[in-house]
N, C-alpha and C. Protein backbone atom coordinates (compact mmCIF):
# COMPACT_ATOMS: atom_id res chain seq x y z
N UNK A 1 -87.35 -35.80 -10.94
CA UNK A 1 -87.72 -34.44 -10.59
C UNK A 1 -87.79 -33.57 -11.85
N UNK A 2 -87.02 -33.31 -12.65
CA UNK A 2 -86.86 -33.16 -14.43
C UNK A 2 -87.96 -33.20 -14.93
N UNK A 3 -88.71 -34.72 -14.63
CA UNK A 3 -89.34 -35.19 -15.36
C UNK A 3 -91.03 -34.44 -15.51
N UNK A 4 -90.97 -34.81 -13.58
CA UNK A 4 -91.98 -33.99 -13.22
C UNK A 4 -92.17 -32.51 -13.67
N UNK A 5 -90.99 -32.07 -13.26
CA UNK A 5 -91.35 -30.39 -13.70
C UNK A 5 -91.48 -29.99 -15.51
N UNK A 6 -90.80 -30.37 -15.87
CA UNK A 6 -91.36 -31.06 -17.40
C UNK A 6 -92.62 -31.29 -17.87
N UNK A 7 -93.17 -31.97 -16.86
CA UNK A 7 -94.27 -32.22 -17.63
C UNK A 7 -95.30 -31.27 -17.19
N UNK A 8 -95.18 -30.38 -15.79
CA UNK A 8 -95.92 -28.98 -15.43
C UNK A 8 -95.87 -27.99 -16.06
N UNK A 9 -94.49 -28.02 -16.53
CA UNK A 9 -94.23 -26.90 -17.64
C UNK A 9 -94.85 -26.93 -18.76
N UNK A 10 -95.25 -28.32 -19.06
CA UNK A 10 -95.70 -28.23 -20.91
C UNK A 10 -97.32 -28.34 -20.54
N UNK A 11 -97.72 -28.80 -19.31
CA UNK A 11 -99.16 -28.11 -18.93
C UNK A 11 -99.55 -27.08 -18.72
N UNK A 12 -98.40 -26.11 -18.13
CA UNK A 12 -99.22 -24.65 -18.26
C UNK A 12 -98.91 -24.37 -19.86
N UNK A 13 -98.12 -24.29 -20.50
CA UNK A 13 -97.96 -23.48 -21.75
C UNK A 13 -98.99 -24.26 -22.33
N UNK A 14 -99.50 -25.40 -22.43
CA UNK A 14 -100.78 -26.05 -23.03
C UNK A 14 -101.86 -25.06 -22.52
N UNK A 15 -102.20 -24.74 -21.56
CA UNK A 15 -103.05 -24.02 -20.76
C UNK A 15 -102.99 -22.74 -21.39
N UNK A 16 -101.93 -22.15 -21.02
CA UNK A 16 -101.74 -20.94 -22.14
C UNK A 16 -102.41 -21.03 -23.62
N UNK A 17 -102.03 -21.95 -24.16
CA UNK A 17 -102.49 -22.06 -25.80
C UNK A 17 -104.27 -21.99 -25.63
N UNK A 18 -104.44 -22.71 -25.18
CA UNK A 18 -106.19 -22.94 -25.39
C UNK A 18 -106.51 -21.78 -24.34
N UNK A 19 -105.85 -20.52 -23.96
CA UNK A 19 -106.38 -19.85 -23.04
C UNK A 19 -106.70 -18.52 -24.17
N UNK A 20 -105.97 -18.68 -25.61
CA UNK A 20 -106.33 -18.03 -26.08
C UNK A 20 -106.93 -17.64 -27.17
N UNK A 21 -107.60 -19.07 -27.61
CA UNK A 21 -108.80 -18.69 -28.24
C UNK A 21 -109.95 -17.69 -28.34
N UNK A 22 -110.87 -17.50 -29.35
CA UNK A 22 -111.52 -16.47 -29.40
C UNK A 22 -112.63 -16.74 -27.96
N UNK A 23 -112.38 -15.35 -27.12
CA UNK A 23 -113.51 -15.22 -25.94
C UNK A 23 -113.61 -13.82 -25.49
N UNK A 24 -114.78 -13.90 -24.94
CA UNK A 24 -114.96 -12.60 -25.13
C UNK A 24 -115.09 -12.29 -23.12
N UNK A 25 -114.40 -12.99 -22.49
CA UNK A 25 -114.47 -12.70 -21.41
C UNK A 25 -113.77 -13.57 -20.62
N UNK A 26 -112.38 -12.88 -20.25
CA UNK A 26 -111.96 -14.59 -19.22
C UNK A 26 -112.12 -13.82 -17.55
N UNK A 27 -112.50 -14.82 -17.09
CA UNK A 27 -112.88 -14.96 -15.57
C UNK A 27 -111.36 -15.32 -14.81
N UNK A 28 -111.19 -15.07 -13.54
CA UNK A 28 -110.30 -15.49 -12.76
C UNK A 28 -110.65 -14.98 -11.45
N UNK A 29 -109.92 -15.98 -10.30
CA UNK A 29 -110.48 -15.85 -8.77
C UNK A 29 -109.23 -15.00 -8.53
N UNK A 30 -108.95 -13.89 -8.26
CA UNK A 30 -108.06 -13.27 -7.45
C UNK A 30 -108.00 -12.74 -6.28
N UNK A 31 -106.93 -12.48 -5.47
CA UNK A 31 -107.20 -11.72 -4.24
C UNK A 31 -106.55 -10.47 -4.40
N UNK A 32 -107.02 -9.98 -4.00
CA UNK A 32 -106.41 -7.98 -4.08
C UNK A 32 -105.77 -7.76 -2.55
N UNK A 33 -104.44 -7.56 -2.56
CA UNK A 33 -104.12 -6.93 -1.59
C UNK A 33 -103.26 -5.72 -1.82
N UNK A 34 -103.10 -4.72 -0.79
CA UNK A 34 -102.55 -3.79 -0.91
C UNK A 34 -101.02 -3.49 -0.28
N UNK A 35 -100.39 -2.30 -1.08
CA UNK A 35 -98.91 -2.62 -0.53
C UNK A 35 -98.61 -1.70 1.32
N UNK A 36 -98.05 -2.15 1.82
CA UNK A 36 -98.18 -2.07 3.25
C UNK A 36 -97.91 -0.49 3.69
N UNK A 37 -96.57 -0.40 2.54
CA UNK A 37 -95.95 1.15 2.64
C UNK A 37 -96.50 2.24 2.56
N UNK A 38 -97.60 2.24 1.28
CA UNK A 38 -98.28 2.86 1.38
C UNK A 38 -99.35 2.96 2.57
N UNK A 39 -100.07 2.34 3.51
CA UNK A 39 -100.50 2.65 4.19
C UNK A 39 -99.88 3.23 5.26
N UNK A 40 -98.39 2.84 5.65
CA UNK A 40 -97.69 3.16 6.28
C UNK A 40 -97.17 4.70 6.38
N UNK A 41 -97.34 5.19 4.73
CA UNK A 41 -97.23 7.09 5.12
C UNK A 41 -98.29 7.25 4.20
N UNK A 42 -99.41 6.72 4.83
CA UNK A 42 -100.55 7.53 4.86
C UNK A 42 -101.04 7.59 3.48
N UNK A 43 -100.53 7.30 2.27
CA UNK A 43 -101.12 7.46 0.71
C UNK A 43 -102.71 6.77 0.63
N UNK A 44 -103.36 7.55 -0.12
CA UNK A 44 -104.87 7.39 -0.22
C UNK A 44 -105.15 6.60 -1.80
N UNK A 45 -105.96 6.30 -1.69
CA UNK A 45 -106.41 5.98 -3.11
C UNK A 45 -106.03 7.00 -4.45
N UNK A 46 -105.72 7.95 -4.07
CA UNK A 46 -105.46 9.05 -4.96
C UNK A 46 -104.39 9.45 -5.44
N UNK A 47 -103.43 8.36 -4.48
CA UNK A 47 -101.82 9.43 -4.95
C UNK A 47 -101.38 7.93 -5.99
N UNK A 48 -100.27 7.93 -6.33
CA UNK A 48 -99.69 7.30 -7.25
C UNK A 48 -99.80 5.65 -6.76
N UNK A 49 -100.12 5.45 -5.78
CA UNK A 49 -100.02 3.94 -5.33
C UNK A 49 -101.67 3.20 -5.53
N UNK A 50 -102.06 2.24 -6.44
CA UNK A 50 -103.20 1.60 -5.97
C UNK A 50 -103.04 0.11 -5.67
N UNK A 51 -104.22 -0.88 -5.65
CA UNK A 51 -103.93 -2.15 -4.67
C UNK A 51 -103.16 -2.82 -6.00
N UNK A 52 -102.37 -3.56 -5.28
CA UNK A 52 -101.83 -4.88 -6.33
C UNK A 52 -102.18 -6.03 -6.20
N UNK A 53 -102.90 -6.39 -7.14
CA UNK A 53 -103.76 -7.94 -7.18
C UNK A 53 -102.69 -9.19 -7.70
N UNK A 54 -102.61 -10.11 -6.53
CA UNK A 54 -101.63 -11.41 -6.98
C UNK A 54 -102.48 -12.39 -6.79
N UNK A 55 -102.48 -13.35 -7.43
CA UNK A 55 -103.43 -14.80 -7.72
C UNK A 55 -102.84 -15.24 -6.85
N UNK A 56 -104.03 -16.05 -6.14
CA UNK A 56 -103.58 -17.00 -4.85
C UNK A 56 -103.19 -18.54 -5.36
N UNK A 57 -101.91 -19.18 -4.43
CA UNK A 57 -102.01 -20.36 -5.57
C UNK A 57 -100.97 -20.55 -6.19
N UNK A 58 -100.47 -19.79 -7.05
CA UNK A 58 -99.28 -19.41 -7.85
C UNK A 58 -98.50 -19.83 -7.76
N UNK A 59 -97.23 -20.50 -7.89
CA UNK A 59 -95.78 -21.48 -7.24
C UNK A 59 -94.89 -19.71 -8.07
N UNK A 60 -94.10 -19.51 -7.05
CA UNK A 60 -93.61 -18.29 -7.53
C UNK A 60 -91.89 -18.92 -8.15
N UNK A 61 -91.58 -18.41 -8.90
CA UNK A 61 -89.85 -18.67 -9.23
C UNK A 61 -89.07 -18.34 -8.41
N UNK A 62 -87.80 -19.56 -7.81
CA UNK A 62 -87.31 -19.19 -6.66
C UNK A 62 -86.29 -17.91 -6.55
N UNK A 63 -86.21 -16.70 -5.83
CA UNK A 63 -85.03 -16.10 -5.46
C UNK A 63 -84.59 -15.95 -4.61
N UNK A 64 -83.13 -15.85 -4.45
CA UNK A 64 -82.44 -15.48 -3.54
C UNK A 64 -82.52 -14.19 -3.36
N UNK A 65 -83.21 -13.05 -3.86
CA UNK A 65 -83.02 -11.66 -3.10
C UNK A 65 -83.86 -11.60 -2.24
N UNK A 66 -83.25 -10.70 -1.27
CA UNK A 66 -84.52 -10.21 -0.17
C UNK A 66 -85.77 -9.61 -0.22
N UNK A 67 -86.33 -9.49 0.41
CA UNK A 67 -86.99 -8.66 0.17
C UNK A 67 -87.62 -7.41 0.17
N UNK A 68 -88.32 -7.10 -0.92
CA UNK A 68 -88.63 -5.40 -0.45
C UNK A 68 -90.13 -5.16 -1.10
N UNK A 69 -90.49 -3.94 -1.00
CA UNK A 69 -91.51 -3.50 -1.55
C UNK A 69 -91.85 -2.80 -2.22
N UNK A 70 -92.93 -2.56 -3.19
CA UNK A 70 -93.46 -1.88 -4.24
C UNK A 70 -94.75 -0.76 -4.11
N UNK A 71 -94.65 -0.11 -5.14
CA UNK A 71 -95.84 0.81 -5.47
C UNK A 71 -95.84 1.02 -7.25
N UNK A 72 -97.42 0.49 -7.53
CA UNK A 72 -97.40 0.77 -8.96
C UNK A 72 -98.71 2.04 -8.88
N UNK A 73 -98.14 2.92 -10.05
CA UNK A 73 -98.74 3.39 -10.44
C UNK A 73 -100.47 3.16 -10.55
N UNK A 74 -100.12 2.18 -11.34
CA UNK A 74 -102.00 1.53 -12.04
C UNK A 74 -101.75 -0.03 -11.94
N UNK A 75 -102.49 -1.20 -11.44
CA UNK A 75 -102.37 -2.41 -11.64
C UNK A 75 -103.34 -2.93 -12.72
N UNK A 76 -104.30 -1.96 -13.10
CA UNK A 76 -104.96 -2.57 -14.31
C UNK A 76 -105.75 -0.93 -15.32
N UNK A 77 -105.52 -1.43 -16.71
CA UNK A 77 -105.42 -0.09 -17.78
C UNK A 77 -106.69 -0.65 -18.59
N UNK A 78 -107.45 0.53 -18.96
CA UNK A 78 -108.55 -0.01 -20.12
C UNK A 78 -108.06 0.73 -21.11
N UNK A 79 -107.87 0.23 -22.56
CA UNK A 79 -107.54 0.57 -23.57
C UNK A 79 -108.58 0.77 -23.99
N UNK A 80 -109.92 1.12 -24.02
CA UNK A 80 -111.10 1.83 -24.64
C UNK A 80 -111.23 0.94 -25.81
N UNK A 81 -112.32 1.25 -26.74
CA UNK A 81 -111.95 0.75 -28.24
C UNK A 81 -110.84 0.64 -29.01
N UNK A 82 -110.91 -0.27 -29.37
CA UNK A 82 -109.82 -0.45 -30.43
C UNK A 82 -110.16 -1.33 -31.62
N UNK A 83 -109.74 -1.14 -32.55
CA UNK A 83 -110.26 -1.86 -34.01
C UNK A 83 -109.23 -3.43 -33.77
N UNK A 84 -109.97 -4.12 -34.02
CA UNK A 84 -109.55 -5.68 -34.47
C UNK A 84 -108.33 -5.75 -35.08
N UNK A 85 -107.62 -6.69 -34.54
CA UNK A 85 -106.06 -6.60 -35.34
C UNK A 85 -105.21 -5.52 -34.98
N UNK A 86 -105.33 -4.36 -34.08
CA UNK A 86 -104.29 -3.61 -33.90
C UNK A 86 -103.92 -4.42 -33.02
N UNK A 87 -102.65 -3.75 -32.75
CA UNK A 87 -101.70 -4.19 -31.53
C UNK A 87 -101.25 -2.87 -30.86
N UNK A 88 -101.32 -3.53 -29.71
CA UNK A 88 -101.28 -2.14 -28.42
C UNK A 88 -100.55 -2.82 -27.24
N UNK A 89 -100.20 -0.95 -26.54
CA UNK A 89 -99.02 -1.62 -25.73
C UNK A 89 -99.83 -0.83 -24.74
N UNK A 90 -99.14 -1.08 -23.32
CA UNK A 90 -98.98 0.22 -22.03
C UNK A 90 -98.34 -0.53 -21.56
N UNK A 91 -97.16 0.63 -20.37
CA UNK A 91 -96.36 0.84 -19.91
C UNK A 91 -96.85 1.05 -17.97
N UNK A 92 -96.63 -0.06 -17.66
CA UNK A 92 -96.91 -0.28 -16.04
C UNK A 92 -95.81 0.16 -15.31
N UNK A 93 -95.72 1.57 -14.59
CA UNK A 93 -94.56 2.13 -13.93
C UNK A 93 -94.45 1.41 -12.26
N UNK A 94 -93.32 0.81 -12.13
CA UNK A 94 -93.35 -0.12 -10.63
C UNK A 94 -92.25 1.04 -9.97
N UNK A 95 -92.55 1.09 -8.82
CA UNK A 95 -91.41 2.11 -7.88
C UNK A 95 -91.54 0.96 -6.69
N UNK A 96 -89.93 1.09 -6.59
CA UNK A 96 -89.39 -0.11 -5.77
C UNK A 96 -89.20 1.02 -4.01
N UNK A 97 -90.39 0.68 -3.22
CA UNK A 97 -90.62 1.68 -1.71
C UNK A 97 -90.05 1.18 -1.12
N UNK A 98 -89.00 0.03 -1.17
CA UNK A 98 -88.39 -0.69 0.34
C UNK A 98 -86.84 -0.40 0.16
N UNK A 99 -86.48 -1.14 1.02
CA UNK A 99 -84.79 -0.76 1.16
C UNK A 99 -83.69 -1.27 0.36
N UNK A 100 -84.14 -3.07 -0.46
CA UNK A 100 -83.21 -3.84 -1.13
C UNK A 100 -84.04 -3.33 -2.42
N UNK A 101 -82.99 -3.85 -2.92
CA UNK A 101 -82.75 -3.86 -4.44
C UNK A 101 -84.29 -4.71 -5.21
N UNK A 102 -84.99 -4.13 -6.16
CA UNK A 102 -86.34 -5.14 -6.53
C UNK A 102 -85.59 -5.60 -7.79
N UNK A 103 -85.40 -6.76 -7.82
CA UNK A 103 -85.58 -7.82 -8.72
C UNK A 103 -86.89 -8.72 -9.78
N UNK A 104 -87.35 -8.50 -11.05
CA UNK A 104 -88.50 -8.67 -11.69
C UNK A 104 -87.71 -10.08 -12.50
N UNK A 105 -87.68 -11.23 -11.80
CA UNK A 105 -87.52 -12.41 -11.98
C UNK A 105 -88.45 -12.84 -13.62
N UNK A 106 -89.43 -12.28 -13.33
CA UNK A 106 -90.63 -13.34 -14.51
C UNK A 106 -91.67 -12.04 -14.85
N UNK A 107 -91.86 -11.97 -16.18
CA UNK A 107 -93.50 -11.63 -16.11
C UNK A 107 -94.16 -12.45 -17.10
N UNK A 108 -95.40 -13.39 -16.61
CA UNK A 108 -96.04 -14.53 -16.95
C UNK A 108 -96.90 -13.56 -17.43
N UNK A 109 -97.50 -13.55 -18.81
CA UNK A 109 -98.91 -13.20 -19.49
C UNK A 109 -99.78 -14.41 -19.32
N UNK A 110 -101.31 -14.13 -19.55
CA UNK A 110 -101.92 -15.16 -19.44
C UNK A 110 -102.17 -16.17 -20.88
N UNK A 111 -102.02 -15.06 -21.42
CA UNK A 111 -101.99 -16.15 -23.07
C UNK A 111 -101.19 -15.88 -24.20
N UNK A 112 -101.31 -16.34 -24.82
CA UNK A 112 -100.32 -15.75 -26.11
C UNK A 112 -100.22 -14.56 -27.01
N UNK A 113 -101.31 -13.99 -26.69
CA UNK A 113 -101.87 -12.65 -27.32
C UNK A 113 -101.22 -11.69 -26.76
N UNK A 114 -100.24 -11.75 -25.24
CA UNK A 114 -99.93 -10.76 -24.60
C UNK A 114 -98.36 -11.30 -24.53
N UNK A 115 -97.37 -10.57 -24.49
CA UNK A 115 -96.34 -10.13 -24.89
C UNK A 115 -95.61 -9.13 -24.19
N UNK A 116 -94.82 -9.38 -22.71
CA UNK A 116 -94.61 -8.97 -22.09
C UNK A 116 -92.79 -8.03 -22.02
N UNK A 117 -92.51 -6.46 -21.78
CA UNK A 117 -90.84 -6.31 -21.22
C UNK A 117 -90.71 -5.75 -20.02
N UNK A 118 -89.81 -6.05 -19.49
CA UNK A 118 -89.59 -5.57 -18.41
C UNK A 118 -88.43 -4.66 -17.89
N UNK A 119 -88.00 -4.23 -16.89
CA UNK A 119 -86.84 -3.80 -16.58
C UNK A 119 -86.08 -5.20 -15.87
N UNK A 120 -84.94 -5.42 -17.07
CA UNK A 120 -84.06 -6.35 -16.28
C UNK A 120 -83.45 -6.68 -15.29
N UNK A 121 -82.57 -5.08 -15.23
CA UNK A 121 -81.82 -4.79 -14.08
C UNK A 121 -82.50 -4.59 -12.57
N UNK A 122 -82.12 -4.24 -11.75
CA UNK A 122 -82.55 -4.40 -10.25
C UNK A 122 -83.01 -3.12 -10.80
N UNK A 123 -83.76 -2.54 -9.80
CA UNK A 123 -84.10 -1.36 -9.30
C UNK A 123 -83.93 -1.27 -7.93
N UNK A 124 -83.41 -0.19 -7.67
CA UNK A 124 -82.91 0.58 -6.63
C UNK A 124 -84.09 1.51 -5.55
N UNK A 125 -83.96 1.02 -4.44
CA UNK A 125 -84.58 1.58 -3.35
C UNK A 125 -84.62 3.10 -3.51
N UNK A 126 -86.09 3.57 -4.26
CA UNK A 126 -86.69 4.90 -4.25
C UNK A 126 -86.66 5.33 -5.75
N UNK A 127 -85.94 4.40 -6.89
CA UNK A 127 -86.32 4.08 -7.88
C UNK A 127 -87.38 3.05 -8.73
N UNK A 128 -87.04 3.72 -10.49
CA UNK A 128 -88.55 3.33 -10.84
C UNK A 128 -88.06 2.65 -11.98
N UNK A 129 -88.86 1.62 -12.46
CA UNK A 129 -88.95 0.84 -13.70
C UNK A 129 -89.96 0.44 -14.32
N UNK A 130 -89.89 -0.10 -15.68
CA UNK A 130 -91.00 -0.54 -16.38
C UNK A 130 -91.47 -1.69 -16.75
N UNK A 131 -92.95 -2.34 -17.07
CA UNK A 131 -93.38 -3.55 -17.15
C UNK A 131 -94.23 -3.11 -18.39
N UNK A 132 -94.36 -3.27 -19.92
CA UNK A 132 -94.99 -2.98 -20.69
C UNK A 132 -95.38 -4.88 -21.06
N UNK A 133 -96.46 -4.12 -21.50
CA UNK A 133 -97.43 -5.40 -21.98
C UNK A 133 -98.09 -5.01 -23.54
N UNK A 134 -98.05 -5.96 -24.22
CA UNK A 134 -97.80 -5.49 -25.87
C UNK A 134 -99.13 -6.87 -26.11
N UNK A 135 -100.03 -6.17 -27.01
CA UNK A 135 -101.37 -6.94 -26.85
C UNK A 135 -101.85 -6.98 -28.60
N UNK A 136 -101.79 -8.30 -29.10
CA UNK A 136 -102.42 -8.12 -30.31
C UNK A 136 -104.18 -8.35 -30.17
N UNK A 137 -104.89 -7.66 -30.62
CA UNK A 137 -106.43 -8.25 -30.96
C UNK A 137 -106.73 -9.12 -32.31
N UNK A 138 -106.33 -9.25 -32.96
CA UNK A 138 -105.89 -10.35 -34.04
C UNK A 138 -107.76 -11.00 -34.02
N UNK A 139 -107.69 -12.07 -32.67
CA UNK A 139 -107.94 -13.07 -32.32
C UNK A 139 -109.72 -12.81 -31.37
N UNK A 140 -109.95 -11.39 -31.67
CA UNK A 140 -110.83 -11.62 -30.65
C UNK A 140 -111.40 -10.56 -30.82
N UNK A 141 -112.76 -10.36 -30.27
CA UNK A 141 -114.20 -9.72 -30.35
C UNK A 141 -114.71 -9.16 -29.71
N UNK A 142 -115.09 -7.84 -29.27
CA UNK A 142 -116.03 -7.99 -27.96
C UNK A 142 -115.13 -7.65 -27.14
N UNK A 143 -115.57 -7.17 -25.63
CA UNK A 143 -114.82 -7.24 -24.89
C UNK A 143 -114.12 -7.84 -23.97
N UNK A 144 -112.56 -8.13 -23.57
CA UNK A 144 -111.82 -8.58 -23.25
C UNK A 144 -111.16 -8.54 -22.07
N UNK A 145 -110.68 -9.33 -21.05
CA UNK A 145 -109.56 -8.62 -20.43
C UNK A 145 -108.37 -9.69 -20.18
N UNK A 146 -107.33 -9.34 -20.18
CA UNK A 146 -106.38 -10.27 -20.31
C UNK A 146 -105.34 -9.71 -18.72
N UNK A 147 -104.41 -10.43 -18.36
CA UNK A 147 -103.55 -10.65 -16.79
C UNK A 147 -102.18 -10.57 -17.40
N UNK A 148 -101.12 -10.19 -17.06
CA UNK A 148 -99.68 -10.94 -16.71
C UNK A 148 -99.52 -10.99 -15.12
N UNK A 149 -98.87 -12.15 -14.67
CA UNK A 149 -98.47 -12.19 -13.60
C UNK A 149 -96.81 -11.54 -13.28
N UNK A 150 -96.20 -10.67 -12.52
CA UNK A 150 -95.00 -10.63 -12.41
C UNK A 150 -94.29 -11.12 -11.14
N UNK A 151 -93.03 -11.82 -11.53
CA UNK A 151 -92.62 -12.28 -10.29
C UNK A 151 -91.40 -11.59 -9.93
N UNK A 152 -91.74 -11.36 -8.98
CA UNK A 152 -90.19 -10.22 -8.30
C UNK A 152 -89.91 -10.90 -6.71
N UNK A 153 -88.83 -9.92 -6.28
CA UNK A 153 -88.90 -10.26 -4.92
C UNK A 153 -89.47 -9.50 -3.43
N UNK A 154 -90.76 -9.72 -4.07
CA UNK A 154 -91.27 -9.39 -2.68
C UNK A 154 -92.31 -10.35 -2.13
N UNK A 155 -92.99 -9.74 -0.81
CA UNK A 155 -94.05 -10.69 -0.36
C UNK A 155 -95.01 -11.53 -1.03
N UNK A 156 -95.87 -10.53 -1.69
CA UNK A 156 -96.92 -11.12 -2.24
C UNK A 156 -96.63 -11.02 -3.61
N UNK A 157 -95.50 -12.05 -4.04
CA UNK A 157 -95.56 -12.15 -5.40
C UNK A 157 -96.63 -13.70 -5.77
N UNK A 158 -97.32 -13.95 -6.99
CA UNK A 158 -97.27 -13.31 -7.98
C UNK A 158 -97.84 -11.92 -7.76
N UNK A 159 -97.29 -10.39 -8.90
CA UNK A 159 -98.09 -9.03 -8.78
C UNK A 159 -98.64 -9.83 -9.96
N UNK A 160 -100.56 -9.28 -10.33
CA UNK A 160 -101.54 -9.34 -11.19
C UNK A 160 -101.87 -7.91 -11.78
N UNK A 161 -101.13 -7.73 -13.36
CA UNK A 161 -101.17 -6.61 -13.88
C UNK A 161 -102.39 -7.32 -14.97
N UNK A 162 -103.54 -6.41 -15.20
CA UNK A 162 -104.81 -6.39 -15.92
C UNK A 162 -104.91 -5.33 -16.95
N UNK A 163 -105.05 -5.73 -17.86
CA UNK A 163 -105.99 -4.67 -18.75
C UNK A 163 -107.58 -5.25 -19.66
N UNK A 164 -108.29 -4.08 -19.62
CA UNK A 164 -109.29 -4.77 -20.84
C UNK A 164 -109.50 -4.17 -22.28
N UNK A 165 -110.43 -4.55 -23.15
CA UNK A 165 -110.30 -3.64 -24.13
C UNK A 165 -111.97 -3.55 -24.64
N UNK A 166 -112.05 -3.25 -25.67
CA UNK A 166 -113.13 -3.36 -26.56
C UNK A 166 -112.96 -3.76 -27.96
N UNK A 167 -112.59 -4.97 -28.37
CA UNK A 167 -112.39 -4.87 -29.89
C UNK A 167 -113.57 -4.93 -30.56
N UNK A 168 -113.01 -3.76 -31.89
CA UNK A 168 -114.59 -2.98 -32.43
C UNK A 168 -113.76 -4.12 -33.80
N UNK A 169 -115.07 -4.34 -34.57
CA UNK A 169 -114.84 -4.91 -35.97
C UNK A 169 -114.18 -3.87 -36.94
C-alpha cells in the first residue's frame, strides 16, 4: 500500500514538473459549483460571495473534521501585465459560513511556479482567513493562467483558486 501510494505521489509531482514549462496557456476541465449558503440568504453575484470551482476527479486528503461551509471573496484574480521575472502575490479571503470549525488541510498549486500560504489554524464559524498564492514569471511568456487546488473540510473540496496574467518582455 506504501508502495503504491509512493509511486502516485512521485507521479503527480512528475506531472507538476513538466506542468511547468514554458506555455502560454494551460487548459483544464473543471466544474463550477456554487456555495449553497449563499443562495440560501439570498446573495447575488454582487455581494462578496462568487462560484467556487473544484476539479472533478480529485482524491481529496482525508479529514476527520466535519463539515462546513464557505464563501470566498474572488475564486479567480487577473494580475494584468506584468514584466517577465517579477514575482507576484494575491491574497484569496475565505469566510468560513457554516457552523464547524473550517480546516485548510492542503493547498495544491498546479506547478512549480506557484507557491502557496495559508491560514493554518481552524477558522471559526463567521470568521475569515487567508490563501495567498505567490507566482514567479521567470519561466514564461504571453499569457497565462495557473490553479491551486485547496483542500479543506467541506463538501466540494477540491476549492479551484485561478489567476491569469500577461507576461510582457
Amino acid at each position: 500500500m506504501k508502495k503504491t501510494l509512493s509511486i502516485i505521489a512521485l507521479s503527480i509531482i512528475g506531472f507538476g514538473l513538466v506542468s511547468c514549462k514554458k506555455e502560454n496557456k494551460e487548459t483544464q476541465g473543471t466544474e463550477t459549483t456554487t456555495d449553497s449558503t449563499a443562495a440560501a440568504t439570498g446573495a447575488t453575484a454582487d455581494s462578496a460571495t462568487t462560484p467556487v470551482t473544484a476539479e472533478a476527479g480529485v482524491a481529496s486528503p482525508v479529514s476527520n473534521q466535519p463539515s462546513t461551509s464557505i464563501a470566498l471573496a474572488e475564486s479567480n484574480f487577473d494580475f494584468g501585465n506584468i514584466k517577465k521575472g517579477n514575482k507576484v502575490e494575491h491574497v484569496y479571503e475565505i469566510t468560513n459560513t457554516g457552523n464547524n470549525p473550517l480546516v485548510i488541510s492542503e493547498v495544491k498549486p498546479g506547478c512549480g511556479c506557484t507557491a502557496p500560504d495559508f491560514t493554518k489554524e481552524p477558522i471559526l464559524p463567521g470568521k475569515k482567513g487567508k490563501i495567498t498564492l505567490h507566482f514567479d514569471s521567470t519561466n514564461f511568456d504571453g499569457n497565462v493562467q495557473k490553479y491551486a487546488d485547496v483542500f479543506a473540510n467541506v463538501e466540494k473540496s477540491p476549492i479551484r483558486l485561478t489567476f491569469t496574467a500577461n507576461i510582457q518582455p
